[in-house]
PDB file of N, CA and C in Angstrom:
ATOM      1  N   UNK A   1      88.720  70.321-162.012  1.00  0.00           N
ATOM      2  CA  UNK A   1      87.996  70.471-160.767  1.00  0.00           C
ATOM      3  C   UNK A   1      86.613  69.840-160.923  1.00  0.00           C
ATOM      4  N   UNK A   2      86.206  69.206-159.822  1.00  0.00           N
ATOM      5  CA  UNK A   2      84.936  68.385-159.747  1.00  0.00           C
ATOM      6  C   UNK A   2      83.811  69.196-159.571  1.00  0.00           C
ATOM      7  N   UNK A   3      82.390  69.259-160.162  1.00  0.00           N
ATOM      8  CA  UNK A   3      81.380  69.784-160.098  1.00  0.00           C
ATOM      9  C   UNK A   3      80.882  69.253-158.305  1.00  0.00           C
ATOM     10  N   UNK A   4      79.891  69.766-157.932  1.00  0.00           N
ATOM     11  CA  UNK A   4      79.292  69.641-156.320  1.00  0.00           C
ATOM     12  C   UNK A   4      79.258  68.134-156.469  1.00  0.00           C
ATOM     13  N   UNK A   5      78.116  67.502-157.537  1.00  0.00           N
ATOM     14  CA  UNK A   5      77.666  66.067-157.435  1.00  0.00           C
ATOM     15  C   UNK A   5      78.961  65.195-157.582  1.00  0.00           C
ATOM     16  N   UNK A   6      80.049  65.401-158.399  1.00  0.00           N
ATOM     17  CA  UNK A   6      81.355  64.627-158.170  1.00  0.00           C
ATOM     18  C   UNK A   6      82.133  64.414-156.435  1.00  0.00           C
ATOM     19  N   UNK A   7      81.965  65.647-156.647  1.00  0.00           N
ATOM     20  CA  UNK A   7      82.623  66.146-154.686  1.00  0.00           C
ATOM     21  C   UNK A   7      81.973  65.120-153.780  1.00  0.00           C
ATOM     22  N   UNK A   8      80.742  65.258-153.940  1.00  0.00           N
ATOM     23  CA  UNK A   8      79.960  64.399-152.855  1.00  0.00           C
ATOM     24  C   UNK A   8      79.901  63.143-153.110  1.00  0.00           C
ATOM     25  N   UNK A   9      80.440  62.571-154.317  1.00  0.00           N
ATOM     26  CA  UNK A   9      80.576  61.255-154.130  1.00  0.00           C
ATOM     27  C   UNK A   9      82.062  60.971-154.005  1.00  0.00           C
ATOM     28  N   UNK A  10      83.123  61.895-154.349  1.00  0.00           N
ATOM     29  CA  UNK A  10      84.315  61.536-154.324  1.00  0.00           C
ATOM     30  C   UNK A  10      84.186  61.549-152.141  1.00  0.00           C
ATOM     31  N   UNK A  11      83.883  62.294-151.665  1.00  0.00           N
ATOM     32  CA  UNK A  11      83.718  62.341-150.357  1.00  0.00           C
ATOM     33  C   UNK A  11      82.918  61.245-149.839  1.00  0.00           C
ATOM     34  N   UNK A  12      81.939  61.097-149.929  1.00  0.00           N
ATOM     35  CA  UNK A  12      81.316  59.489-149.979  1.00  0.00           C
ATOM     36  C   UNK A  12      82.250  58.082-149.934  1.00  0.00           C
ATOM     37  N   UNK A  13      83.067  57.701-151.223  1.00  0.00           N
ATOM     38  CA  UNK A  13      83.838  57.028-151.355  1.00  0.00           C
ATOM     39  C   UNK A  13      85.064  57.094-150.527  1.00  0.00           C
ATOM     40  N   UNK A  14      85.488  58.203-149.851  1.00  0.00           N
ATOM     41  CA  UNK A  14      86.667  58.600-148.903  1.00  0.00           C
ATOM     42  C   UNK A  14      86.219  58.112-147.851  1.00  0.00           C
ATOM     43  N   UNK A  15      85.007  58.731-147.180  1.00  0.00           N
ATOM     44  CA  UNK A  15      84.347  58.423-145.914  1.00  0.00           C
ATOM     45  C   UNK A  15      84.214  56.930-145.553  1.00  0.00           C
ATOM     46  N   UNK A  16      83.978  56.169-146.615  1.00  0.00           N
ATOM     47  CA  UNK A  16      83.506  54.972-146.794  1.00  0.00           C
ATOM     48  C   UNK A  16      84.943  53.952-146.291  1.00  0.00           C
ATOM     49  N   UNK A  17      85.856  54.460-147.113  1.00  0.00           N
ATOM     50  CA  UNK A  17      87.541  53.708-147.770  1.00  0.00           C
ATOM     51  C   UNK A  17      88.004  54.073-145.518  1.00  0.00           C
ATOM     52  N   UNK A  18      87.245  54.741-145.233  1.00  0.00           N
ATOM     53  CA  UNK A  18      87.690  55.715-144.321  1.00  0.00           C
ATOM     54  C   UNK A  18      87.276  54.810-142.812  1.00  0.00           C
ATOM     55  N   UNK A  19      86.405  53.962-143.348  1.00  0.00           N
ATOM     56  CA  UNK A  19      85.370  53.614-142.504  1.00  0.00           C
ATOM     57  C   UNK A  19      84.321  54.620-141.021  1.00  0.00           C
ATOM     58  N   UNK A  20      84.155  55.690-141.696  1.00  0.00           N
ATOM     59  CA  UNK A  20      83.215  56.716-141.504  1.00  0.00           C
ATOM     60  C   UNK A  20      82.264  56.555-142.097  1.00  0.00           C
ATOM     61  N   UNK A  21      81.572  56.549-141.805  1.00  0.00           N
ATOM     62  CA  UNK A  21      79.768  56.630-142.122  1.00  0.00           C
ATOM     63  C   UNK A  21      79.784  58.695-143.004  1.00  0.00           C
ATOM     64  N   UNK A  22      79.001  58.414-143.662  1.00  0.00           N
ATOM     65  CA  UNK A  22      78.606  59.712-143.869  1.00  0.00           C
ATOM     66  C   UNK A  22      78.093  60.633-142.950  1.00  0.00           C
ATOM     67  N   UNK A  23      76.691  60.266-142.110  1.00  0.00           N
ATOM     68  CA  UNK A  23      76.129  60.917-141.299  1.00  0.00           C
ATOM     69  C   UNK A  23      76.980  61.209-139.939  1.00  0.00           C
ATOM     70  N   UNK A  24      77.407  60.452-139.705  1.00  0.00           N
ATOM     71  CA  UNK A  24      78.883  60.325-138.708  1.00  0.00           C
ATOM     72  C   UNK A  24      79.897  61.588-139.145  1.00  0.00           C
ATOM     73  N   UNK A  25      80.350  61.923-140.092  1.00  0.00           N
ATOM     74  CA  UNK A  25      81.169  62.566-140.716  1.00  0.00           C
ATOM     75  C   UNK A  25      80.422  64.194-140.887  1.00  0.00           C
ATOM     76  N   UNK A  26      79.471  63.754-141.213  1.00  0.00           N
ATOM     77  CA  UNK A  26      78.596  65.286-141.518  1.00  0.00           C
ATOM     78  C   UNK A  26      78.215  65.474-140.159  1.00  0.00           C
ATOM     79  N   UNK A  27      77.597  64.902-138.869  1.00  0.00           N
ATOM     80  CA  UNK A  27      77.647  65.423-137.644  1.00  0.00           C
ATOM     81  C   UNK A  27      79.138  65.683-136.785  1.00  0.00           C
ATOM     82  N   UNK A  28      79.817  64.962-137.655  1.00  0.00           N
ATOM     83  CA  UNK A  28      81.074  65.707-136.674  1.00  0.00           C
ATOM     84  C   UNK A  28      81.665  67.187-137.438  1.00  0.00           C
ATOM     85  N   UNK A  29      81.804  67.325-138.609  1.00  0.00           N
ATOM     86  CA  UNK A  29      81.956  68.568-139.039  1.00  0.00           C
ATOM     87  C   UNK A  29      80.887  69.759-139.095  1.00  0.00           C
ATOM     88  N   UNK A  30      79.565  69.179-138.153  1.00  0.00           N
ATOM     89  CA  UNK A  30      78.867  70.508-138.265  1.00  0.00           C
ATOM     90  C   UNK A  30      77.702  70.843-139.217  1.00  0.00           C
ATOM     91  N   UNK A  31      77.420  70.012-140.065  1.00  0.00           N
ATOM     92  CA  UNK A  31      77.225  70.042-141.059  1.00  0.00           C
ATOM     93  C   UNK A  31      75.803  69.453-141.244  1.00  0.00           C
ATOM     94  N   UNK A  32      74.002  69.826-142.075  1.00  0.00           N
ATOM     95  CA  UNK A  32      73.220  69.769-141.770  1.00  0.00           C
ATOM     96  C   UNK A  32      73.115  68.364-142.584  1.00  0.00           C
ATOM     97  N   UNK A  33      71.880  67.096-142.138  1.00  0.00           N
ATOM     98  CA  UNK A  33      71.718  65.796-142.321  1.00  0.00           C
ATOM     99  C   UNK A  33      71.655  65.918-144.005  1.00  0.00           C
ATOM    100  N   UNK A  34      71.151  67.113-144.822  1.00  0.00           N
ATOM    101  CA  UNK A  34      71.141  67.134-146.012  1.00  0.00           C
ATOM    102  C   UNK A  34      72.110  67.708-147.342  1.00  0.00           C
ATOM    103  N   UNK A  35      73.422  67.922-146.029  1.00  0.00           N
ATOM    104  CA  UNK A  35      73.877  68.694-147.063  1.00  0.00           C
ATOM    105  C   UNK A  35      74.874  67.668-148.453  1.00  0.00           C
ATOM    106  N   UNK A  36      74.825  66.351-148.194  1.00  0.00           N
ATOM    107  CA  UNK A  36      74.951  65.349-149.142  1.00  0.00           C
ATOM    108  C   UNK A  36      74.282  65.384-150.282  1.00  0.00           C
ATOM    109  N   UNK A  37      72.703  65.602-149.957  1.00  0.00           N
ATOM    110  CA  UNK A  37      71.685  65.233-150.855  1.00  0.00           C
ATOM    111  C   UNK A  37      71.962  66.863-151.400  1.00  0.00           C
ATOM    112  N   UNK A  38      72.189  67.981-150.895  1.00  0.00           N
ATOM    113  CA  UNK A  38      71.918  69.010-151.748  1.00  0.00           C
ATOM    114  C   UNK A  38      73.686  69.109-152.549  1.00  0.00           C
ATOM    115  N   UNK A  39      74.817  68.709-152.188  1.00  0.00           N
ATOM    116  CA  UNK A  39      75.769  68.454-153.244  1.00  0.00           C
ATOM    117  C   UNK A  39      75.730  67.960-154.328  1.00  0.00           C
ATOM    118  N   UNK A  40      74.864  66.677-154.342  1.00  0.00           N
ATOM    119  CA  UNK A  40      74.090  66.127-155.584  1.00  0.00           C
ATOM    120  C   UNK A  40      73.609  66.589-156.372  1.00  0.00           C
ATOM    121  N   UNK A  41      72.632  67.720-155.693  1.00  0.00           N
ATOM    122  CA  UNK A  41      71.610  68.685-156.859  1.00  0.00           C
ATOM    123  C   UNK A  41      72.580  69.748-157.120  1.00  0.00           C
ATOM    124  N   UNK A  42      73.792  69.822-157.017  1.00  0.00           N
ATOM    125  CA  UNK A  42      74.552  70.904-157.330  1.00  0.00           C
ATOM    126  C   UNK A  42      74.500  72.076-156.545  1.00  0.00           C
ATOM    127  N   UNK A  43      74.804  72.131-155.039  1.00  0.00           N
ATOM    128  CA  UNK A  43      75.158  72.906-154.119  1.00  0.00           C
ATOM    129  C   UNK A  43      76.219  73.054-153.954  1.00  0.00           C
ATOM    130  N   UNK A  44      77.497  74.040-154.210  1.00  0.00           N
ATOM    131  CA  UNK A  44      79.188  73.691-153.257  1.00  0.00           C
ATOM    132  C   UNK A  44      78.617  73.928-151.963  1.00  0.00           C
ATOM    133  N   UNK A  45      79.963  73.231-151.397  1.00  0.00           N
ATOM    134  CA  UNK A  45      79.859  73.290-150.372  1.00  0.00           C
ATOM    135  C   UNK A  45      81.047  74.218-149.912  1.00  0.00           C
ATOM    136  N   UNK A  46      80.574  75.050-148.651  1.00  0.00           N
ATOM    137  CA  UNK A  46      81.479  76.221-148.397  1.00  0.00           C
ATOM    138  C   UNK A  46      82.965  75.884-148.175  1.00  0.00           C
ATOM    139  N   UNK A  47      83.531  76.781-148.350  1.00  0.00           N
ATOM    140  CA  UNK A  47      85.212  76.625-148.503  1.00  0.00           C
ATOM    141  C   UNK A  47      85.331  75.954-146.459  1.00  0.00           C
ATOM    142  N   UNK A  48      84.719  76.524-145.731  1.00  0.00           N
ATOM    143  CA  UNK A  48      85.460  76.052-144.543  1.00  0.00           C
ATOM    144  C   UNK A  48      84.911  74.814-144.357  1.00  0.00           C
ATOM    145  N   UNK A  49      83.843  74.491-144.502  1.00  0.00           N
ATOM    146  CA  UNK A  49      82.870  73.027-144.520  1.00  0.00           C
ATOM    147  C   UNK A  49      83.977  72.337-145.290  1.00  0.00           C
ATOM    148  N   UNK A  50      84.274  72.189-146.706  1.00  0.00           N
ATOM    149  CA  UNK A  50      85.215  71.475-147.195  1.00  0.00           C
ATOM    150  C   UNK A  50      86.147  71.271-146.421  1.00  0.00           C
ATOM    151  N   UNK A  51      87.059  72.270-145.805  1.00  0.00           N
ATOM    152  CA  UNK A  51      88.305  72.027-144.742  1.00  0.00           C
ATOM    153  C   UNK A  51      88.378  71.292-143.988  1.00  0.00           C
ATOM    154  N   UNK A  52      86.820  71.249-143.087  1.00  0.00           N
ATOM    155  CA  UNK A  52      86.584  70.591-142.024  1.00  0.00           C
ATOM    156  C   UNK A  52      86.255  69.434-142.381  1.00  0.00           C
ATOM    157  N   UNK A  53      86.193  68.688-143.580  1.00  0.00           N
ATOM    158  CA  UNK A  53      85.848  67.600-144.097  1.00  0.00           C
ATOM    159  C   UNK A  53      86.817  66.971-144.513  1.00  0.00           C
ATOM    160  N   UNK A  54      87.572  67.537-144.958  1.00  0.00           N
ATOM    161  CA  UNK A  54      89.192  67.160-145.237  1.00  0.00           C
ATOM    162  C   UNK A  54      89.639  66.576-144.250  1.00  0.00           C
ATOM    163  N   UNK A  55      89.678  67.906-143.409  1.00  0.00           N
ATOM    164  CA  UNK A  55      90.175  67.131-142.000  1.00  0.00           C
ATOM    165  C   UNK A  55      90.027  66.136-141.483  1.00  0.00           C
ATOM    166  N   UNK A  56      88.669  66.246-141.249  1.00  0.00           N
ATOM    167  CA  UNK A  56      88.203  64.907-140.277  1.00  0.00           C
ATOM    168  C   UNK A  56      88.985  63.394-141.564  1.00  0.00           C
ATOM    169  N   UNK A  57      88.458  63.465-142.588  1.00  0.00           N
ATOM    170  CA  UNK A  57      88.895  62.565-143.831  1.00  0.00           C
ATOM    171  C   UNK A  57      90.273  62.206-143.431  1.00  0.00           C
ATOM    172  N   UNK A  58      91.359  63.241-143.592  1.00  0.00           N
ATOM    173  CA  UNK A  58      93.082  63.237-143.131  1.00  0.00           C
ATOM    174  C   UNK A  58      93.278  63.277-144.924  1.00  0.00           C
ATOM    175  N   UNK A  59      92.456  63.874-145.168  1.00  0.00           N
ATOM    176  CA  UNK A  59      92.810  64.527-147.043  1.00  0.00           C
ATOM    177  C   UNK A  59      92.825  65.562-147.508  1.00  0.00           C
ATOM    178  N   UNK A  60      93.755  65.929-148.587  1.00  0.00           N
ATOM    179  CA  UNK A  60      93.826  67.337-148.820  1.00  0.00           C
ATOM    180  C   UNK A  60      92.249  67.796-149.732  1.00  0.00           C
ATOM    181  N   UNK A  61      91.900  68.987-149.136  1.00  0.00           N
ATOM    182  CA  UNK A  61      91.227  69.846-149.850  1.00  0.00           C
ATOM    183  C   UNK A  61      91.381  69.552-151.662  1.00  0.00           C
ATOM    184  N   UNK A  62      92.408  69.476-152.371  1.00  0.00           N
ATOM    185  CA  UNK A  62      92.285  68.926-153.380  1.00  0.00           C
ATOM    186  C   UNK A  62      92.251  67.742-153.955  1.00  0.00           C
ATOM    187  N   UNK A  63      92.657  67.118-153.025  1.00  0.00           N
ATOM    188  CA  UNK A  63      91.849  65.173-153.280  1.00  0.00           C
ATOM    189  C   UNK A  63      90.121  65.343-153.605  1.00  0.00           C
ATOM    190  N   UNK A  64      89.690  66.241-152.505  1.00  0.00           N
ATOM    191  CA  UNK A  64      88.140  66.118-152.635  1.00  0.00           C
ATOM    192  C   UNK A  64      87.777  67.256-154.010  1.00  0.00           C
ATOM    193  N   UNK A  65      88.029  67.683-154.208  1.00  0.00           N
ATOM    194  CA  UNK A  65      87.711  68.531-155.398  1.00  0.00           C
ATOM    195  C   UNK A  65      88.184  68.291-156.840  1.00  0.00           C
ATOM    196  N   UNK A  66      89.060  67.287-156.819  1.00  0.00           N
ATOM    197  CA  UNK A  66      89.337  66.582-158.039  1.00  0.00           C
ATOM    198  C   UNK A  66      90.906  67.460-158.513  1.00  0.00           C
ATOM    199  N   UNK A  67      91.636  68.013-157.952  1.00  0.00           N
ATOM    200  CA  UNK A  67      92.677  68.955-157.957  1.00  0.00           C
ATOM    201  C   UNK A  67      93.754  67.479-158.167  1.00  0.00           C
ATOM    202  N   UNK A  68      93.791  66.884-157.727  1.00  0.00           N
ATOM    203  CA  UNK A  68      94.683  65.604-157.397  1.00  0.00           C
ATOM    204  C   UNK A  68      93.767  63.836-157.055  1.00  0.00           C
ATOM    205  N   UNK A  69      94.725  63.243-157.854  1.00  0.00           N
ATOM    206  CA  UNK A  69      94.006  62.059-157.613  1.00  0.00           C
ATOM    207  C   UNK A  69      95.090  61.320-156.435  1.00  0.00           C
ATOM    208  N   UNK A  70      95.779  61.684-156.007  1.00  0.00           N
ATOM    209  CA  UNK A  70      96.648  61.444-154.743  1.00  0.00           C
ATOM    210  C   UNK A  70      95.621  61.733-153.491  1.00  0.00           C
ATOM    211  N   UNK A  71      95.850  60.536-152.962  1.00  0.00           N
ATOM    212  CA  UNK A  71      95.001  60.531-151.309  1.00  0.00           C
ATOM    213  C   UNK A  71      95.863  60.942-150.563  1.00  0.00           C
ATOM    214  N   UNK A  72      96.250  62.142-149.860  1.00  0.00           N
ATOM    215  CA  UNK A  72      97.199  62.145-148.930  1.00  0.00           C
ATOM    216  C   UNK A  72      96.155  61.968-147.853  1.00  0.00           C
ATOM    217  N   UNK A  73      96.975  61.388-147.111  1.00  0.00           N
ATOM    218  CA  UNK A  73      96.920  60.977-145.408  1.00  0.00           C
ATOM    219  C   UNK A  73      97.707  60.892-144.107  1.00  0.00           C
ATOM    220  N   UNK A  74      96.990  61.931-143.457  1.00  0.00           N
ATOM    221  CA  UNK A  74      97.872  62.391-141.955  1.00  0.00           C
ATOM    222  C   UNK A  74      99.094  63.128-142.456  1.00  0.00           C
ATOM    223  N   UNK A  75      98.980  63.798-143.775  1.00  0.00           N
ATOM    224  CA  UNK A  75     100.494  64.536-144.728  1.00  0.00           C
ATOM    225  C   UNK A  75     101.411  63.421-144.193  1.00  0.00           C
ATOM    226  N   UNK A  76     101.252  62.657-144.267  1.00  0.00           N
ATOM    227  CA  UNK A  76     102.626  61.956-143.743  1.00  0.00           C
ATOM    228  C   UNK A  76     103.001  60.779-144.629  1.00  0.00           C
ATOM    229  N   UNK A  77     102.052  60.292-145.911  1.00  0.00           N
ATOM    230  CA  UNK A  77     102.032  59.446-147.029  1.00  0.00           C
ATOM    231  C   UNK A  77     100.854  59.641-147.787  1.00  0.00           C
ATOM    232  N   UNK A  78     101.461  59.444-148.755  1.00  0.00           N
ATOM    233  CA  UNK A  78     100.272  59.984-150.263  1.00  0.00           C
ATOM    234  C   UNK A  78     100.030  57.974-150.506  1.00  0.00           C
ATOM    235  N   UNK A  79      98.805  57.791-151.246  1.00  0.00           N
ATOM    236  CA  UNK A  79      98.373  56.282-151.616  1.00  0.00           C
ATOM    237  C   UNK A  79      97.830  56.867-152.944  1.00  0.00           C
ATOM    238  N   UNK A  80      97.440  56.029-153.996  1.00  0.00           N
ATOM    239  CA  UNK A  80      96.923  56.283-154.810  1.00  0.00           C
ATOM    240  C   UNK A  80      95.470  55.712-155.387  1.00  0.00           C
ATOM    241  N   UNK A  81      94.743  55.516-155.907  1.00  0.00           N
ATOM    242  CA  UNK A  81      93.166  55.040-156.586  1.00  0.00           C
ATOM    243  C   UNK A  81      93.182  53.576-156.192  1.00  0.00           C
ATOM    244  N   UNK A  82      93.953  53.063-156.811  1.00  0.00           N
ATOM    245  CA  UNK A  82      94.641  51.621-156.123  1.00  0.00           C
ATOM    246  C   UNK A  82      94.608  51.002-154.961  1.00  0.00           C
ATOM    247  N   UNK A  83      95.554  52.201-154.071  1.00  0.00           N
ATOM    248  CA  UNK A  83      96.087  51.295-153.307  1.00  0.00           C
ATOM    249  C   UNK A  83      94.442  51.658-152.437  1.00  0.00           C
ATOM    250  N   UNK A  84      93.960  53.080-151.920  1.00  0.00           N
ATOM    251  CA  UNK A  84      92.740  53.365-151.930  1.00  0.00           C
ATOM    252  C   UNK A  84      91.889  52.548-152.157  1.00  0.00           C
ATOM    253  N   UNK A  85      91.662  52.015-152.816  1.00  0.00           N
ATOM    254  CA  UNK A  85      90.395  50.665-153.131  1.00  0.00           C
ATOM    255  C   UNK A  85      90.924  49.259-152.703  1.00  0.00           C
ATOM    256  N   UNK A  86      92.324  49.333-152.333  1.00  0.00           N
ATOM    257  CA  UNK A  86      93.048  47.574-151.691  1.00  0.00           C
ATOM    258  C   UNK A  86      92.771  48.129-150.120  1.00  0.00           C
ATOM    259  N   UNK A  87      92.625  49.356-149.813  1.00  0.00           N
ATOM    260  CA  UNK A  87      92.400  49.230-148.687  1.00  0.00           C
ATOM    261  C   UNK A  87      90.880  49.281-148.194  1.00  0.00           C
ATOM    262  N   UNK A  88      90.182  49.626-148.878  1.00  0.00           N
ATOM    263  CA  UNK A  88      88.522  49.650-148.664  1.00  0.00           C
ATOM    264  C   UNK A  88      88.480  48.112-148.520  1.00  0.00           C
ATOM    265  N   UNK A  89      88.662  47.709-149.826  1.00  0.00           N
ATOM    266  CA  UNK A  89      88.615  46.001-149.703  1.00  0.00           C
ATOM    267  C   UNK A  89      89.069  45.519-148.980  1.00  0.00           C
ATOM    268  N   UNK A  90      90.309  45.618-148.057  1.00  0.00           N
ATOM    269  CA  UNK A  90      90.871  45.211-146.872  1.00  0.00           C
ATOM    270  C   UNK A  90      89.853  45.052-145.712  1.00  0.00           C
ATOM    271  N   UNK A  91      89.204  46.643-145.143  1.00  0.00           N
ATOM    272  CA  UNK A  91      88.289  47.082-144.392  1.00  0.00           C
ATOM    273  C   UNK A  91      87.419  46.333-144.204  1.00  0.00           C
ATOM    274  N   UNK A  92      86.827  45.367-145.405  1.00  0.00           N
ATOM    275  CA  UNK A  92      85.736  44.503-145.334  1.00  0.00           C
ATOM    276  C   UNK A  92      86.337  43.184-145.424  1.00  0.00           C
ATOM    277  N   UNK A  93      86.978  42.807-145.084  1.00  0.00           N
ATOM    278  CA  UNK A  93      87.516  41.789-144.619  1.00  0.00           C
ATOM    279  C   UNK A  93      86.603  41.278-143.204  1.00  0.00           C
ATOM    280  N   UNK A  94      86.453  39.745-143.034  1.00  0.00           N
ATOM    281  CA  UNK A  94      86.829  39.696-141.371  1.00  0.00           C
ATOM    282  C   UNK A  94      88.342  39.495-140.824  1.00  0.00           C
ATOM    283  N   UNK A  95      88.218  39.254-139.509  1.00  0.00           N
ATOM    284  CA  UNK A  95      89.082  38.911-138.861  1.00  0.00           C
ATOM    285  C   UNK A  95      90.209  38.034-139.342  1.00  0.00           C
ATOM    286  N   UNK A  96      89.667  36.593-139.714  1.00  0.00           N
ATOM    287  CA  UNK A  96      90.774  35.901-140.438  1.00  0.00           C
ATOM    288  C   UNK A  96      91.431  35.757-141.812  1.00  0.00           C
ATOM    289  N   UNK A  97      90.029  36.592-142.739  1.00  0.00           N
ATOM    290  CA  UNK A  97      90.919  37.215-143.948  1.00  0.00           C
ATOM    291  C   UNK A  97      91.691  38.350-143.811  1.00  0.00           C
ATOM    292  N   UNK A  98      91.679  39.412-142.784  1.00  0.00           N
ATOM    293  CA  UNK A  98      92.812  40.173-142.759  1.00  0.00           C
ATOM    294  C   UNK A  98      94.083  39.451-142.199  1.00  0.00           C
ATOM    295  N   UNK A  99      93.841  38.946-141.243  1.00  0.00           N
ATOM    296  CA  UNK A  99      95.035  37.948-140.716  1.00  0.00           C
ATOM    297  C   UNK A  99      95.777  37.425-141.714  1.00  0.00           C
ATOM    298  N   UNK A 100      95.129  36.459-142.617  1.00  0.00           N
ATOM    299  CA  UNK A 100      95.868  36.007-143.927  1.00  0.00           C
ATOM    300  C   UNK A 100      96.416  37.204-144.619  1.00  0.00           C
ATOM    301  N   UNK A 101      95.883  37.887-145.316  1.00  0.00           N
ATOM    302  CA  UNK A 101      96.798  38.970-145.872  1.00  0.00           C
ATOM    303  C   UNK A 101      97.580  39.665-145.016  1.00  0.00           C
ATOM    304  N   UNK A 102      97.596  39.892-143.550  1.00  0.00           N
ATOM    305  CA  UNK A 102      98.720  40.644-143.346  1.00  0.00           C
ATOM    306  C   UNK A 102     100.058  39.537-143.009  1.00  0.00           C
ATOM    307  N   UNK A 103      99.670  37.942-143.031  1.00  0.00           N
ATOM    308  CA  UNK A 103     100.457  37.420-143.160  1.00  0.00           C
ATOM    309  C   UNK A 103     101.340  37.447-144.279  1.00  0.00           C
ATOM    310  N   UNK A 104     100.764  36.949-145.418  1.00  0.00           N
ATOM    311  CA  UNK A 104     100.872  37.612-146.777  1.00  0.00           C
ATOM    312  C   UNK A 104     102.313  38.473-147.036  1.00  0.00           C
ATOM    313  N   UNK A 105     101.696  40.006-146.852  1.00  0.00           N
ATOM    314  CA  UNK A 105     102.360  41.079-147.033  1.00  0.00           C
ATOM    315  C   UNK A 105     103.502  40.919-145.765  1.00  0.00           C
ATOM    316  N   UNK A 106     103.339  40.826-144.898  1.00  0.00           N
ATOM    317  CA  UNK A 106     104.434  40.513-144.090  1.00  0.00           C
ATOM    318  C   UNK A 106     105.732  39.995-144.679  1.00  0.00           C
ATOM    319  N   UNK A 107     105.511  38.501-144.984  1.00  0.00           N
ATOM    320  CA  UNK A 107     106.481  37.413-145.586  1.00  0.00           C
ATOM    321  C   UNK A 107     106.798  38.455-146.845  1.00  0.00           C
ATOM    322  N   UNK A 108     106.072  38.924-148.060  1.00  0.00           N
ATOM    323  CA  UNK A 108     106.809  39.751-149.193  1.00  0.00           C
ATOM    324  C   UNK A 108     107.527  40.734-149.133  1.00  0.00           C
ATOM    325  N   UNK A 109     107.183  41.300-147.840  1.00  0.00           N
ATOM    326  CA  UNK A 109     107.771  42.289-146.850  1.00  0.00           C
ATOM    327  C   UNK A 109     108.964  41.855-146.590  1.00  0.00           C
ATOM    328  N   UNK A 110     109.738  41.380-146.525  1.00  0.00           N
ATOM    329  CA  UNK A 110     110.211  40.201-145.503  1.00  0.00           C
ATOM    330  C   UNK A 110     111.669  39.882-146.606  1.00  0.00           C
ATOM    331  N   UNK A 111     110.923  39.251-147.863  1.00  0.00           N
ATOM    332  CA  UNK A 111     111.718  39.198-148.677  1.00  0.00           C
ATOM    333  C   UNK A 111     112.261  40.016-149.682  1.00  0.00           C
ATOM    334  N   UNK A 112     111.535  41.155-149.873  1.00  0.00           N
ATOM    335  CA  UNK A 112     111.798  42.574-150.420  1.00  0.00           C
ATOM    336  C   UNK A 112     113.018  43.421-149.709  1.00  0.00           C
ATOM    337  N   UNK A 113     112.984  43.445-148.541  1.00  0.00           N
ATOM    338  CA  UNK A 113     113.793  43.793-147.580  1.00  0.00           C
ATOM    339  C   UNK A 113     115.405  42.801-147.831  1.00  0.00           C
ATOM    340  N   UNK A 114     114.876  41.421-147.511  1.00  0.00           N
ATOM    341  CA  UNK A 114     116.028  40.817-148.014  1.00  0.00           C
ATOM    342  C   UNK A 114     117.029  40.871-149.474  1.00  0.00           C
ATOM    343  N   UNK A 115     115.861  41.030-150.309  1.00  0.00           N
ATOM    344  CA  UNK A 115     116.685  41.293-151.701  1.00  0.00           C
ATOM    345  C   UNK A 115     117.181  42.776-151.612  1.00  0.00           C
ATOM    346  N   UNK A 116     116.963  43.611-150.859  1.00  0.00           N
ATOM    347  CA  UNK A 116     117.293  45.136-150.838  1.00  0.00           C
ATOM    348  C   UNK A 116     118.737  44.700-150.199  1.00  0.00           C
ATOM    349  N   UNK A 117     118.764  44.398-148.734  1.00  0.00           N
ATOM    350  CA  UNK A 117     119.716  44.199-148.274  1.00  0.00           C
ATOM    351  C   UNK A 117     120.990  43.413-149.271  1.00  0.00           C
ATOM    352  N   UNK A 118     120.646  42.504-149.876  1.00  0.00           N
ATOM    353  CA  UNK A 118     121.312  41.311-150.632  1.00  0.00           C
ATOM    354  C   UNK A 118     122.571  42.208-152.232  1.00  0.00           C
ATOM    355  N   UNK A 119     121.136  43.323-152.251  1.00  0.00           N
ATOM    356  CA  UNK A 119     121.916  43.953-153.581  1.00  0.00           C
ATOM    357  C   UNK A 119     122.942  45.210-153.254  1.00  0.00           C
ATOM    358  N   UNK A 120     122.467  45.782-151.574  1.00  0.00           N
ATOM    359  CA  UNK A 120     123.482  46.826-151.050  1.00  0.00           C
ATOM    360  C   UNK A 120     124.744  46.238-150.882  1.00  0.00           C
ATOM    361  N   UNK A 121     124.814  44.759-150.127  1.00  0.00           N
ATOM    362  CA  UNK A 121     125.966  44.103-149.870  1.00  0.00           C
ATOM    363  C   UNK A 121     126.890  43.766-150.873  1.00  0.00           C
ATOM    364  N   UNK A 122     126.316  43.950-152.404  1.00  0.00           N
ATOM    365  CA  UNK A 122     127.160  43.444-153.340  1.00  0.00           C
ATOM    366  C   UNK A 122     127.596  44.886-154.547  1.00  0.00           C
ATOM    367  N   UNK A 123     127.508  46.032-154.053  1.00  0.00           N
ATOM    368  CA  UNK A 123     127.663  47.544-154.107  1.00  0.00           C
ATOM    369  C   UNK A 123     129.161  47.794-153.434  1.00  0.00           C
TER     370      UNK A 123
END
């Protein structure tokens, strides 16, 4: 389990990957302009504040506390440290470097699918 100053940067780095602003994130959960800076100096932060931070995030309560290094999101797919940082880096993309990569992944997409199909047919 992560000490306060881990939390607040593992939350930081979420918010960020998240494209949420911090202050954005801390005014939508309620939450006072400092309570970042006092996680740092080693404040927890209250069990429902965490929840509501999760939430807004779409991460489990133990992603942010260091319980799991699995990002779940919307419970509906887990990503990992990885893929988490291919997508931050994505985020900062412009316009026509995301275009290229989702061309990219498309076409590998594309042919992954085909070799799937290719090896059921011969089953």
């Amino acid at each position: 389990m992560f000490t306060p100053p881990e939390v607040a940067k593992r939350i930081s780095e979420t918010a960020e990957a998240a494209g949420i602003s911090v202050r954005a994130l801390l005014i939508q959960a309620g939450l006072g302009k400092n309570t970042m800076s006092n996680m740092r100096n080693g404040s927890a932060l209250q069990y429902d504040s965490l929840a509501k931070v999760a939430s807004i995030l779409g991460c489990s309560m133990d992603y942010l506390v260091g319980f799991t290094d699995s990002l779940n999101i919307g419970n509906s797919c887990q990503i990992d440290e990885r893929e988490a940082d291919m997508l931050k880096r994505y985020r900062a993309l412009d316009f026509g470097g995301k275009a290229r990569v989702d061309a990219y992944v498309d076409e590998e997409y594309q042919k992954a699918r085909l070799e799937g199909d290719s090896e059921k047919a011969a089953t």
